[in-house]
N, C-alpha and C. Protein backbone atom coordinates (compact mmCIF):
# COMPACT_ATOMS: atom_id res chain seq x y z
N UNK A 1 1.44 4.44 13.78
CA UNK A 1 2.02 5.76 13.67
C UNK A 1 2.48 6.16 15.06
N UNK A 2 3.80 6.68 14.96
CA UNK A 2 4.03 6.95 16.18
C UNK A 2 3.44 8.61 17.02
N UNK A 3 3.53 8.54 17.99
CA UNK A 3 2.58 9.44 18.14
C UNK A 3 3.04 11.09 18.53
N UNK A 4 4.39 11.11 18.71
CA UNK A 4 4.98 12.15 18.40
C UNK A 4 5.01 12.94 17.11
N UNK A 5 5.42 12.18 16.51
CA UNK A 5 5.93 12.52 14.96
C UNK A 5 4.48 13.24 14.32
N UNK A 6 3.09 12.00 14.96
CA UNK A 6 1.93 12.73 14.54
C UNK A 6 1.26 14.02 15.48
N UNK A 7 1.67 14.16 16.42
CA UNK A 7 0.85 15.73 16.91
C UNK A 7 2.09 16.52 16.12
N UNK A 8 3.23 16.20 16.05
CA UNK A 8 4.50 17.52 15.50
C UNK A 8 4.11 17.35 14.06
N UNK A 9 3.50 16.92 13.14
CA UNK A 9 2.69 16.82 11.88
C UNK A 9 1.61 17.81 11.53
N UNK A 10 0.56 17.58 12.62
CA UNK A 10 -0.49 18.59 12.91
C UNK A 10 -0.20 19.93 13.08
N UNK A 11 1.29 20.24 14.17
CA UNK A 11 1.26 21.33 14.17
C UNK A 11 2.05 22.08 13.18
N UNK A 12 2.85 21.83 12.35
CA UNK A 12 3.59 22.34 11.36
C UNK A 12 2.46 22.29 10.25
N UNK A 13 1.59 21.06 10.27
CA UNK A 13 0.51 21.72 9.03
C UNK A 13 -0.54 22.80 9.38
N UNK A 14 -0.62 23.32 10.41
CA UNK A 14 -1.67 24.37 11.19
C UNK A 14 -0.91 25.56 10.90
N UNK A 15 0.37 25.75 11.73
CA UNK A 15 1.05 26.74 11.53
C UNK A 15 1.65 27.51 10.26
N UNK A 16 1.88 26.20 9.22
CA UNK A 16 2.05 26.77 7.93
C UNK A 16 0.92 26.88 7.08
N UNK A 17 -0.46 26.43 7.24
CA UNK A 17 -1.24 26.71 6.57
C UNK A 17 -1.82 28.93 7.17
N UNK A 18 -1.07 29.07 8.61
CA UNK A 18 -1.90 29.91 9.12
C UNK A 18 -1.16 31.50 8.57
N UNK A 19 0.00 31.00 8.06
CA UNK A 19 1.86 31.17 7.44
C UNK A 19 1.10 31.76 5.98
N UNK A 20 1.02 30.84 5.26
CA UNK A 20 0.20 30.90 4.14
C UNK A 20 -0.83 32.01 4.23
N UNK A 21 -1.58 32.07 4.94
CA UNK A 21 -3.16 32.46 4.81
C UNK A 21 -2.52 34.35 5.17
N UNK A 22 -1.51 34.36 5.91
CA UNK A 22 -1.19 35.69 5.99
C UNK A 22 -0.19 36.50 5.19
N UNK A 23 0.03 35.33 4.47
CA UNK A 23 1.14 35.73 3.12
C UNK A 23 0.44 36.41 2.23
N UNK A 24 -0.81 35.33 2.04
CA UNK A 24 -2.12 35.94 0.79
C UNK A 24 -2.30 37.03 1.56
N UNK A 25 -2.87 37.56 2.70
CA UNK A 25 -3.67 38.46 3.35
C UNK A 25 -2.89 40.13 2.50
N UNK A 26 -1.33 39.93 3.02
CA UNK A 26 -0.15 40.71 2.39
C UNK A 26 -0.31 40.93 0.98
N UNK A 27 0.11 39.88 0.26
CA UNK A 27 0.03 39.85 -1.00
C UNK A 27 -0.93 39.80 -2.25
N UNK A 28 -2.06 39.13 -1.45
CA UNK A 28 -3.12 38.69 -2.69
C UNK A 28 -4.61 38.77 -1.79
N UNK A 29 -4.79 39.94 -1.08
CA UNK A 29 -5.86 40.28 0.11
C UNK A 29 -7.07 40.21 -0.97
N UNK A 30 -6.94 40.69 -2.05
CA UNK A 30 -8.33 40.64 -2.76
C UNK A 30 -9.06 38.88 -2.67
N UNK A 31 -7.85 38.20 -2.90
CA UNK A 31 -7.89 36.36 -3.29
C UNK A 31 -8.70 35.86 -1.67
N UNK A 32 -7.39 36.65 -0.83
CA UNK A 32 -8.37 35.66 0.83
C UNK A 32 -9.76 36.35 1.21
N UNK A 33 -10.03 37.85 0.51
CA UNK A 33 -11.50 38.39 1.22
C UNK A 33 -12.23 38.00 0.14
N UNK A 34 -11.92 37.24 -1.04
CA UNK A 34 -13.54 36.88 -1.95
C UNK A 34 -12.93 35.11 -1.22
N UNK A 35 -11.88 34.56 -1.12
CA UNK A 35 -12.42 33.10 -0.17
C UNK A 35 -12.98 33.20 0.74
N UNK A 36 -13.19 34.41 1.48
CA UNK A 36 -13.70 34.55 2.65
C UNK A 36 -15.00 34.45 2.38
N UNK A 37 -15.25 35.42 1.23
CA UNK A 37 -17.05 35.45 1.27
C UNK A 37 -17.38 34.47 0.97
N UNK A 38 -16.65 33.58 -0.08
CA UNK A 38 -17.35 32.09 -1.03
C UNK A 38 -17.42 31.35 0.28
N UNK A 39 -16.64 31.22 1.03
CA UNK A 39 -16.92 29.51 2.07
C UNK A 39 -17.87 30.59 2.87
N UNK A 40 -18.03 31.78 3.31
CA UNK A 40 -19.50 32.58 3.86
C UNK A 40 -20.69 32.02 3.00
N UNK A 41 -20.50 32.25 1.99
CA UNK A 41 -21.77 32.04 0.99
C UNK A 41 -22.06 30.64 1.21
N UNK A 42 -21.00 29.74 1.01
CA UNK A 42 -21.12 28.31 1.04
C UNK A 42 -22.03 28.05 2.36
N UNK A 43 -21.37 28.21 3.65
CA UNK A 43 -22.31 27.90 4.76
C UNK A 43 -23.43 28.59 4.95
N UNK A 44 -23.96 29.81 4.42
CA UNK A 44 -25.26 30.37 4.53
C UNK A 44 -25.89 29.38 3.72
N UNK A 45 -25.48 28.56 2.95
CA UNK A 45 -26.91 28.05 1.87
C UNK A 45 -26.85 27.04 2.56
N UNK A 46 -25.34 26.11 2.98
CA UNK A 46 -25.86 25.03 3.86
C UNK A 46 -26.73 25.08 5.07
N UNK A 47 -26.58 26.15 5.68
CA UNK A 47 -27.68 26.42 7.02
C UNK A 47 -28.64 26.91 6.87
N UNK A 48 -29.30 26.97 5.11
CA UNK A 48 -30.25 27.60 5.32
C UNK A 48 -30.99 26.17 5.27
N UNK A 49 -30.68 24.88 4.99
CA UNK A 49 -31.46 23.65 5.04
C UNK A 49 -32.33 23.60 6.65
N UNK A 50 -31.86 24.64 7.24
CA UNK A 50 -32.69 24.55 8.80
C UNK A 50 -33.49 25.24 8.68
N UNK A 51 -34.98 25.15 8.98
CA UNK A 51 -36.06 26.30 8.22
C UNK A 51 -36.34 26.81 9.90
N UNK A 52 -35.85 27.04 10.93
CA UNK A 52 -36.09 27.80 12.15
C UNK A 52 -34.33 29.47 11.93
N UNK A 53 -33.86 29.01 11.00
CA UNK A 53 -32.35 29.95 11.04
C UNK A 53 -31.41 30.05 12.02
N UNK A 54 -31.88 28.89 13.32
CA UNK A 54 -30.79 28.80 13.72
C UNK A 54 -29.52 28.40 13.98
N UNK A 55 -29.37 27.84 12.86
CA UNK A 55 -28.66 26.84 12.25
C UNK A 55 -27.21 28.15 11.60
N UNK A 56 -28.33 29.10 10.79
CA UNK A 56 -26.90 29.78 9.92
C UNK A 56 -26.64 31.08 11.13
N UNK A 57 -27.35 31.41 12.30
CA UNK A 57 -27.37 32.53 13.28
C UNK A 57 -25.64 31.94 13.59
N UNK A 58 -25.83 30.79 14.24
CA UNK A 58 -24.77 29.66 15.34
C UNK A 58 -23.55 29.70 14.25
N UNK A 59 -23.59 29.07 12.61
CA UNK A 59 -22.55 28.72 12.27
C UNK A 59 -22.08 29.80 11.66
N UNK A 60 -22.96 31.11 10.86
CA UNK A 60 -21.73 32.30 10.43
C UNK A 60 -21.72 33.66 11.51
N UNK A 61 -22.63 33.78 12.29
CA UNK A 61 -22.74 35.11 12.89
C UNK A 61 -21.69 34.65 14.25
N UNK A 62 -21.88 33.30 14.54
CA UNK A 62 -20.83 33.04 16.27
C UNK A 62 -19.75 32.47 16.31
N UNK A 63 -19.88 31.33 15.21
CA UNK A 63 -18.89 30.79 15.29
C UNK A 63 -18.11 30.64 14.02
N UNK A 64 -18.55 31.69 13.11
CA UNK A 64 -18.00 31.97 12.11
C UNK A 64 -17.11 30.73 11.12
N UNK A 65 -18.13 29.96 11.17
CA UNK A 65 -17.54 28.77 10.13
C UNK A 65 -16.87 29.11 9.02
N UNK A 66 -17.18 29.84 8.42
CA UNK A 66 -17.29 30.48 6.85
C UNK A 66 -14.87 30.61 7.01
N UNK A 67 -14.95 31.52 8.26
CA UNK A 67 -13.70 31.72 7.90
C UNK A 67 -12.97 30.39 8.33
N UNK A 68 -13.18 29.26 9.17
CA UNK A 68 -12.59 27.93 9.06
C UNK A 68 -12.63 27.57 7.89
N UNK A 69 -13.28 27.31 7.00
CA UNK A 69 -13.74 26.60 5.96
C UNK A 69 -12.41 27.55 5.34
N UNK A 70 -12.04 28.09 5.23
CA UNK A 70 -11.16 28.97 4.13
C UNK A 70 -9.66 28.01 4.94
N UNK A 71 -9.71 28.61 6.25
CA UNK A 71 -8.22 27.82 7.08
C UNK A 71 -8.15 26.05 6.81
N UNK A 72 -9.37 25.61 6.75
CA UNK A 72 -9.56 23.85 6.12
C UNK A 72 -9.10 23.50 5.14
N UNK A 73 -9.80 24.48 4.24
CA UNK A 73 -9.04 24.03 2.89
C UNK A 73 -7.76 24.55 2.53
N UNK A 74 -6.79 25.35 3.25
CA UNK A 74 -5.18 25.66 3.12
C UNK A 74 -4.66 24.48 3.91
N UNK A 75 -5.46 23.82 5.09
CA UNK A 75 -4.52 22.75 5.82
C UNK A 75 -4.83 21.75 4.79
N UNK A 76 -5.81 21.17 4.13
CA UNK A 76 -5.82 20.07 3.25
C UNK A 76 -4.95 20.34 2.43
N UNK A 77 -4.57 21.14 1.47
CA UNK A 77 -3.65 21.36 0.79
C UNK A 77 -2.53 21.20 0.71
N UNK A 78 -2.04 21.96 2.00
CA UNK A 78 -0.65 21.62 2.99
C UNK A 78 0.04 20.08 3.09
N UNK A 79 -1.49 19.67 3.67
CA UNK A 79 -1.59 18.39 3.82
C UNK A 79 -1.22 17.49 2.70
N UNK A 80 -1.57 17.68 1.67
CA UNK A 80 -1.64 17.19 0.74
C UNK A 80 -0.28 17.31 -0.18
N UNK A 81 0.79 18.59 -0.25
CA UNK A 81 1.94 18.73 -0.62
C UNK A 81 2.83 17.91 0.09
N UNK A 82 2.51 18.27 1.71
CA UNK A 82 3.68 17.41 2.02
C UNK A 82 3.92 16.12 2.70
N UNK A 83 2.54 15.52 2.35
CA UNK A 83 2.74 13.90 2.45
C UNK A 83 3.40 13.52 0.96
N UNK A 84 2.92 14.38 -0.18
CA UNK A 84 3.54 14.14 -1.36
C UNK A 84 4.67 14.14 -1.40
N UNK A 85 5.43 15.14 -1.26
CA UNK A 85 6.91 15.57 -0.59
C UNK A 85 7.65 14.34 0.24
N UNK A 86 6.85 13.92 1.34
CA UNK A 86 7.60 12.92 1.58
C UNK A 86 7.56 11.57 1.62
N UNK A 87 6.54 11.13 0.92
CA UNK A 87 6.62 9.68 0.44
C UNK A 87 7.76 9.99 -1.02
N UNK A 88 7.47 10.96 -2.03
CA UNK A 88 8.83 11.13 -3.06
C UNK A 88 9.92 10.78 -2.37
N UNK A 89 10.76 11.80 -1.48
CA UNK A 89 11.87 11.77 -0.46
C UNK A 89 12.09 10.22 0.18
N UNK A 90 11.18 9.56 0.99
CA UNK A 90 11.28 8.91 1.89
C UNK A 90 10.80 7.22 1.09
N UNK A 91 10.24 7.46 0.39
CA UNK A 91 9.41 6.11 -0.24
C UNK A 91 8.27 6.16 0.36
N UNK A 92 7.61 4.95 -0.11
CA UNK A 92 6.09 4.62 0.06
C UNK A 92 6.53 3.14 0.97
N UNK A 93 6.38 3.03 2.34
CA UNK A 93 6.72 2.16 2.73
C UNK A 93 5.26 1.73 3.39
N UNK A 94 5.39 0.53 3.73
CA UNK A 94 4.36 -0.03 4.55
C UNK A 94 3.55 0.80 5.38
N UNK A 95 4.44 1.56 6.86
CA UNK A 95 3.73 2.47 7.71
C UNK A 95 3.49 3.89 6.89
N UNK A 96 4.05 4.22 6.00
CA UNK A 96 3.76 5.49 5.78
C UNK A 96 2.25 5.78 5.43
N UNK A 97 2.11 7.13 5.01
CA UNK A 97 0.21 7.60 4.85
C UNK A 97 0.55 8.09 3.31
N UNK A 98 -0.46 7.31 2.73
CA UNK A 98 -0.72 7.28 1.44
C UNK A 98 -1.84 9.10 1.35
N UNK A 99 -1.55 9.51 0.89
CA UNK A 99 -2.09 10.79 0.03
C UNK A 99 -3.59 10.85 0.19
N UNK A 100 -4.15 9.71 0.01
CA UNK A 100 -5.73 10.09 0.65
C UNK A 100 -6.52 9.78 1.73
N UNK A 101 -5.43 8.79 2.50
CA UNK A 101 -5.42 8.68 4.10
C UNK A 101 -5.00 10.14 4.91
N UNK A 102 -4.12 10.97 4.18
CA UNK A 102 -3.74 12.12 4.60
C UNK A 102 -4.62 12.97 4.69
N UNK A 103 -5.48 12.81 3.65
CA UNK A 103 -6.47 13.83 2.95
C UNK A 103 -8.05 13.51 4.24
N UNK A 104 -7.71 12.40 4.19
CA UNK A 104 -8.82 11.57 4.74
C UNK A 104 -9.05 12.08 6.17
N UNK A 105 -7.57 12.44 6.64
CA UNK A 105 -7.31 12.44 8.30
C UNK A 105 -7.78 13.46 8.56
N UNK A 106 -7.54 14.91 7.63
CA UNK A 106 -7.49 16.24 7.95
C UNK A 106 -9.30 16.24 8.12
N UNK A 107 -9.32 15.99 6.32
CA UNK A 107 -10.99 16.08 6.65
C UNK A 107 -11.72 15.63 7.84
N UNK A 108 -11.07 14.44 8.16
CA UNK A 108 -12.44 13.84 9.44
C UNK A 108 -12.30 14.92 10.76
N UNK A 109 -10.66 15.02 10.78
CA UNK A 109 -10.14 16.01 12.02
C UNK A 109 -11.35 17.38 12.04
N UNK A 110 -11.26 18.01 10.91
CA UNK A 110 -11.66 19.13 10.44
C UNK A 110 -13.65 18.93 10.95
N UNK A 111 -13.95 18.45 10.02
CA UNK A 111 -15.60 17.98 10.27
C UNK A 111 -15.87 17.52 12.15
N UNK A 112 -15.21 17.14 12.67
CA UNK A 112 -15.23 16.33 13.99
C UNK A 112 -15.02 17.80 15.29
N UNK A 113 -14.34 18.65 14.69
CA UNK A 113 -13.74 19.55 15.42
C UNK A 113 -14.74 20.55 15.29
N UNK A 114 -15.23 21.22 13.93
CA UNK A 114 -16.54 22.17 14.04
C UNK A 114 -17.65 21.42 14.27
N UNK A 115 -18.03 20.14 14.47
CA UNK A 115 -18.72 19.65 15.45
C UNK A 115 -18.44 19.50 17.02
N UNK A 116 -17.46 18.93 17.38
CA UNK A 116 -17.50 19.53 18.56
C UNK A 116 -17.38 20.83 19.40
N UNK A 117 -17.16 21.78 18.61
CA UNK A 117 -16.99 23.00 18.92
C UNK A 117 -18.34 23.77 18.81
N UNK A 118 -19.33 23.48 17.74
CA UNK A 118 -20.45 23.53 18.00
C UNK A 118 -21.89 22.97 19.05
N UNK A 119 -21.51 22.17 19.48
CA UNK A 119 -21.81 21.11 20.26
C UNK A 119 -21.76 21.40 21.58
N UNK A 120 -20.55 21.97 21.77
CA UNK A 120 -19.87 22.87 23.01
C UNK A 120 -20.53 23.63 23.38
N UNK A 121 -20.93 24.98 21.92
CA UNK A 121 -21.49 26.17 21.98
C UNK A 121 -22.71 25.86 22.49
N UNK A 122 -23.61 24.51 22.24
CA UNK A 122 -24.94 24.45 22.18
C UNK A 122 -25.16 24.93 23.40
N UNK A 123 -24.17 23.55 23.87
CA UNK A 123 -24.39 23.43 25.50
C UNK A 123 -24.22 24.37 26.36
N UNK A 124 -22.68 25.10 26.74
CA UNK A 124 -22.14 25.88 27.31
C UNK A 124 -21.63 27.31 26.31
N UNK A 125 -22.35 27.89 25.90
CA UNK A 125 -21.76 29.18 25.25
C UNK A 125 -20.82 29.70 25.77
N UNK A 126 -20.75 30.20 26.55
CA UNK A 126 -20.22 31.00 27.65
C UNK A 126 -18.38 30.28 27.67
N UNK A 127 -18.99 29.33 27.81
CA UNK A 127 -17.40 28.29 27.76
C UNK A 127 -16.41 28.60 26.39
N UNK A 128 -17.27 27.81 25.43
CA UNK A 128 -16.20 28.67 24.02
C UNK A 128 -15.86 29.83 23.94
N UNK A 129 -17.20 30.44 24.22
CA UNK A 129 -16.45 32.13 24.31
C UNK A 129 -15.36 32.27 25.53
N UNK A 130 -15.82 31.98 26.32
CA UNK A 130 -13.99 31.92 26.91
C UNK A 130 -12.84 31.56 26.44
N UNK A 131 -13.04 30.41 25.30
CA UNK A 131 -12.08 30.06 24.90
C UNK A 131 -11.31 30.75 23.83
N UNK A 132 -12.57 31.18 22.67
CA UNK A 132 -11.80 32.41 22.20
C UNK A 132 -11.47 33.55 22.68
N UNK A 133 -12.28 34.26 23.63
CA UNK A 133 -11.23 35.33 24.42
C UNK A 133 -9.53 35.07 25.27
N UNK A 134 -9.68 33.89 25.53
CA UNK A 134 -8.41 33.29 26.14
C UNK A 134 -7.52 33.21 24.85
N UNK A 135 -7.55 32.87 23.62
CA UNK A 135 -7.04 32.58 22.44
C UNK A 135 -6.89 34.18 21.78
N UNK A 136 -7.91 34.75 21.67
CA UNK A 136 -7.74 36.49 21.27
C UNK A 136 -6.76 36.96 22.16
N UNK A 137 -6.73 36.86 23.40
CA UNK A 137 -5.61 37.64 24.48
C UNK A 137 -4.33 37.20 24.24
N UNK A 138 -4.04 35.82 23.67
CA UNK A 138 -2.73 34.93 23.85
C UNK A 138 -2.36 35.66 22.20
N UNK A 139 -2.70 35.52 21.40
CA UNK A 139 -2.53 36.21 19.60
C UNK A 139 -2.20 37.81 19.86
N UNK A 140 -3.07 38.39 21.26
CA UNK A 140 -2.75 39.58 21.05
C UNK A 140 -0.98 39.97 21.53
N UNK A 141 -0.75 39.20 22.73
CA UNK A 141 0.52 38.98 23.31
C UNK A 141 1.16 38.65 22.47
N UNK A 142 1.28 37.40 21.92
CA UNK A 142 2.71 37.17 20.55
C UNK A 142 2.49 38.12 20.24
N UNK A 143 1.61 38.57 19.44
CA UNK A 143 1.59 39.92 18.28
C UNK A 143 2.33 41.25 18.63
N UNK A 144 2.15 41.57 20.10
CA UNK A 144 2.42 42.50 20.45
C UNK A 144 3.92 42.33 20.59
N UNK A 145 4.73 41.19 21.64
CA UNK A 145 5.97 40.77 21.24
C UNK A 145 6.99 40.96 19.76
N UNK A 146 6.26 40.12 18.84
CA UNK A 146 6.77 40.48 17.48
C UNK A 146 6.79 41.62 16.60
N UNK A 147 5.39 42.40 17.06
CA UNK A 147 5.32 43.94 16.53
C UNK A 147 4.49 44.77 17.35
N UNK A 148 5.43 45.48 18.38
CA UNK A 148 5.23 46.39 19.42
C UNK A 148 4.02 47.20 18.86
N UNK A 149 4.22 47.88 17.23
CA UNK A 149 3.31 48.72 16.74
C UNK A 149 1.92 48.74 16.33
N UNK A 150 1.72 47.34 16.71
CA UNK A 150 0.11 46.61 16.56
C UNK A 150 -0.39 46.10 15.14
N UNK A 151 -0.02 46.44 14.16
CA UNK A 151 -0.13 45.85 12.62
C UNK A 151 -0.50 44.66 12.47
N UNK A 152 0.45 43.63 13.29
CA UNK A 152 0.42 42.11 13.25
C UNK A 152 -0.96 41.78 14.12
N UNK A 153 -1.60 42.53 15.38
CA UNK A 153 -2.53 42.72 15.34
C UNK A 153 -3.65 42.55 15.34
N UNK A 154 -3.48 43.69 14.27
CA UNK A 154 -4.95 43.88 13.80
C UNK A 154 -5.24 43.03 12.50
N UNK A 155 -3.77 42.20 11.48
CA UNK A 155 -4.01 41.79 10.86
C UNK A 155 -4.56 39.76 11.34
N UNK A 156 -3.81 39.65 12.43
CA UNK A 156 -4.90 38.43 13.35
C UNK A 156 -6.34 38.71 13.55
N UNK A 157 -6.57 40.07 14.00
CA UNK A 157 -7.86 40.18 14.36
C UNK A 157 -8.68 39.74 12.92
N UNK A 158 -8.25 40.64 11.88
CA UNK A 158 -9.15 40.59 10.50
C UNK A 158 -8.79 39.14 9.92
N UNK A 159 -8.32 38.40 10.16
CA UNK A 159 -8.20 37.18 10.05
C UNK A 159 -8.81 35.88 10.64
N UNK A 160 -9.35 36.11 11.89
CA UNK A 160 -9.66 35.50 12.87
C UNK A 160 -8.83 34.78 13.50
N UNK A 161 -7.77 34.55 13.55
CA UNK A 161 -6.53 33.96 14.04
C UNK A 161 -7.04 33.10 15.57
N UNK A 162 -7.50 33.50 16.25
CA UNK A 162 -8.04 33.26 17.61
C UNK A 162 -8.85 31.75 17.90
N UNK A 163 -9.96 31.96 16.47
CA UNK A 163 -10.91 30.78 16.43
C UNK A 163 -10.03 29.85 15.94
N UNK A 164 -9.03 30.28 14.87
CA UNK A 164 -8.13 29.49 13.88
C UNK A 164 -7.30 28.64 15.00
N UNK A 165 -7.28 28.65 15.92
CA UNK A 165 -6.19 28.37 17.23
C UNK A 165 -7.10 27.41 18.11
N UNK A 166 -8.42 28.19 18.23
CA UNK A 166 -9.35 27.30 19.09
C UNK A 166 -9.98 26.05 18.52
N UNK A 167 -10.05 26.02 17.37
CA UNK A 167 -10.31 24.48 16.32
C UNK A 167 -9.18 23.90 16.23
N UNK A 168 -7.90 24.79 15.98
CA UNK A 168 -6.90 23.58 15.77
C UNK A 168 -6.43 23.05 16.84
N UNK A 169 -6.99 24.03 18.04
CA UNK A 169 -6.49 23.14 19.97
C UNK A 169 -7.65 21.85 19.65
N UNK A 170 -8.59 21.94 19.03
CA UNK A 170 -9.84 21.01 19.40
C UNK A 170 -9.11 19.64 18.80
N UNK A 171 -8.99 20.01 17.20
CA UNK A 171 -8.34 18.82 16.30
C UNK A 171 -7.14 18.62 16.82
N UNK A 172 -6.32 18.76 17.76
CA UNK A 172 -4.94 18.07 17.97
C UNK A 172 -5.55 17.19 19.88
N UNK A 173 -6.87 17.64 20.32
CA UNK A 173 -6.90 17.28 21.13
C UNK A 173 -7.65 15.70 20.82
N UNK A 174 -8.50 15.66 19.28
CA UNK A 174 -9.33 14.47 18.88
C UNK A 174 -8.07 14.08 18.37
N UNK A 175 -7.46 14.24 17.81
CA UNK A 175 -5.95 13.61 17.20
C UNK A 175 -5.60 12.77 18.17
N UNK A 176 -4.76 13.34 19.51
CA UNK A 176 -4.32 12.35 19.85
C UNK A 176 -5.49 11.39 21.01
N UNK A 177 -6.54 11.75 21.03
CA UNK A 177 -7.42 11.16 21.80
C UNK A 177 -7.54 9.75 21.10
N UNK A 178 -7.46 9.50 19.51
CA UNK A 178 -7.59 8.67 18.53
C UNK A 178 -6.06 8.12 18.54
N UNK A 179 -5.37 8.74 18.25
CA UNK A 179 -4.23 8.07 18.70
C UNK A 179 -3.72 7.11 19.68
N UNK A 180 -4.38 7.93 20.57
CA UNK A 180 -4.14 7.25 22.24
C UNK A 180 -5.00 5.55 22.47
N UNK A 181 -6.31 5.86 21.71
CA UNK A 181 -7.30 4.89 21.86
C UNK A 181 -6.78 3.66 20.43
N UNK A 182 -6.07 4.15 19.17
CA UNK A 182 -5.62 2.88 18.56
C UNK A 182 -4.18 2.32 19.18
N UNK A 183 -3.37 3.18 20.35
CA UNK A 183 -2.81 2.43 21.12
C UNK A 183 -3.04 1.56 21.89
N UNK A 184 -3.95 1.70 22.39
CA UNK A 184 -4.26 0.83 23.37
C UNK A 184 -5.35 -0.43 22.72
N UNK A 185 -5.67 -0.01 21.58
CA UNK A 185 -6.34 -0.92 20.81
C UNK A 185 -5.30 -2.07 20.48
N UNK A 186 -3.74 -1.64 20.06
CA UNK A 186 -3.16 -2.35 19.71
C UNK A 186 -2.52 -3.17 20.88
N UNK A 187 -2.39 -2.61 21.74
CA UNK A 187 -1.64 -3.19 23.16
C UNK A 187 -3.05 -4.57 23.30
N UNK A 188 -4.05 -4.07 23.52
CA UNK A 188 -5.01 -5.28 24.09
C UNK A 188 -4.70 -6.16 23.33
N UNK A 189 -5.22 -5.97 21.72
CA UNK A 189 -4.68 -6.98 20.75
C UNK A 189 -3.84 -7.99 21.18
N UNK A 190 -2.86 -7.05 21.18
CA UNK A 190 -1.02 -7.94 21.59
C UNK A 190 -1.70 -8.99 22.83
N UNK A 191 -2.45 -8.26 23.69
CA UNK A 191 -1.96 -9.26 24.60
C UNK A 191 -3.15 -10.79 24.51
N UNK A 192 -3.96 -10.47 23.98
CA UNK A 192 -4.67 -11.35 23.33
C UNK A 192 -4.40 -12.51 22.36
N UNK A 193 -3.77 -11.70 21.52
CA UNK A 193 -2.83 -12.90 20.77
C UNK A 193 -1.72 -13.84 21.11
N UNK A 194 -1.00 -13.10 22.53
CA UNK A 194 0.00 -13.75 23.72
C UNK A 194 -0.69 -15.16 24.11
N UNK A 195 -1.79 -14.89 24.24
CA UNK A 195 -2.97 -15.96 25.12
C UNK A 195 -2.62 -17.04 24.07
């Protein structure tokens, strides 16, 4: 896979899943605040498998998993239309990504990224939270650009838009880190087989 084509992949499926999620917010706000609570509910029962609680303190009170889990499953989706979309269009050729390699990618991206982002937190709190305040300040600027009157906003804020930015910087940074490393996987190869 070439490796352009795949970070400009990532980001058109981030951005239109984030496209999406504020369309519902507009249109069908009742639909995104009960997804909101279900993937809430979902990770409170998964963290309650930690019998000290600090398990569900870290993943819904800080780092608010609950509302990733809602942005995860609009990028799988995404994901999932428009690899469909274009293997129809384009064919099913040799290099292309079959539909549950697609599915496959997001998920691992997804799982790999609220682990390392948790992981982060363990270590350095202080650090992520910089990162979402650096990410809250940058959402507040576009926002303010596009709508002087603050609306756009406050509707990032009630969204979380910020964290939504700071996981998907994480997953495009394991993206091409994986990328980078089956390049060079393939280069050694090559030159091995030269021998």
């Amino acid at each position: 896979m070439y490796l352009l084509p795949y970070v400009m992949s990532r980001i058109v499926v981030f951005w239109l899943s984030v496209a999406i999620l504020i369309y519902g917010w507009f249109n069908h706000a009742r639909l995104v605040n009960d997804s909101f609570g279900a993937s809430e509910a979902l990770v409170k029962n998964l963290a309650r498998l930690d019998a000290t609680g600090k398990a569900e303190t870290v993943a819904v009170h800080i780092l608010h998993v609950g509302d990733l889990v809602v942005i995860g499953a609009i990028m799988l989706v995404v994901t999932l239309v428009l690899t469909a979309l274009r293997n129809l269009t384009l064919g099913t050729g040799e290099h292309r990504m079959t539909l549950v390699k697609a599915i496959a990618h997001v998920v691992v991206l997804l799982v790999l990224s609220y682990a390392v982002l948790a992981a982060v937190w363990w270590h350095d709190a202080r650090l992520v939270n910089t990162w979402f305040d650096a990410s809250r300040a940058l959402m507040a600027q576009v926002s303010a650009a596009i709508d002087p009157r603050g609306q756009l906003d406050l509707i990032f804020r009630t969204l979380g838009l910020a964290r939504h930015v700071v996981v998907a910087c994480i997953m495009l940074t394991l993206a091409l880190m994986w990328e980078m490393l089956k390049g060079a996987g393939r280069g050694a190869r090559a030159v091995f087989v030269r021998r």
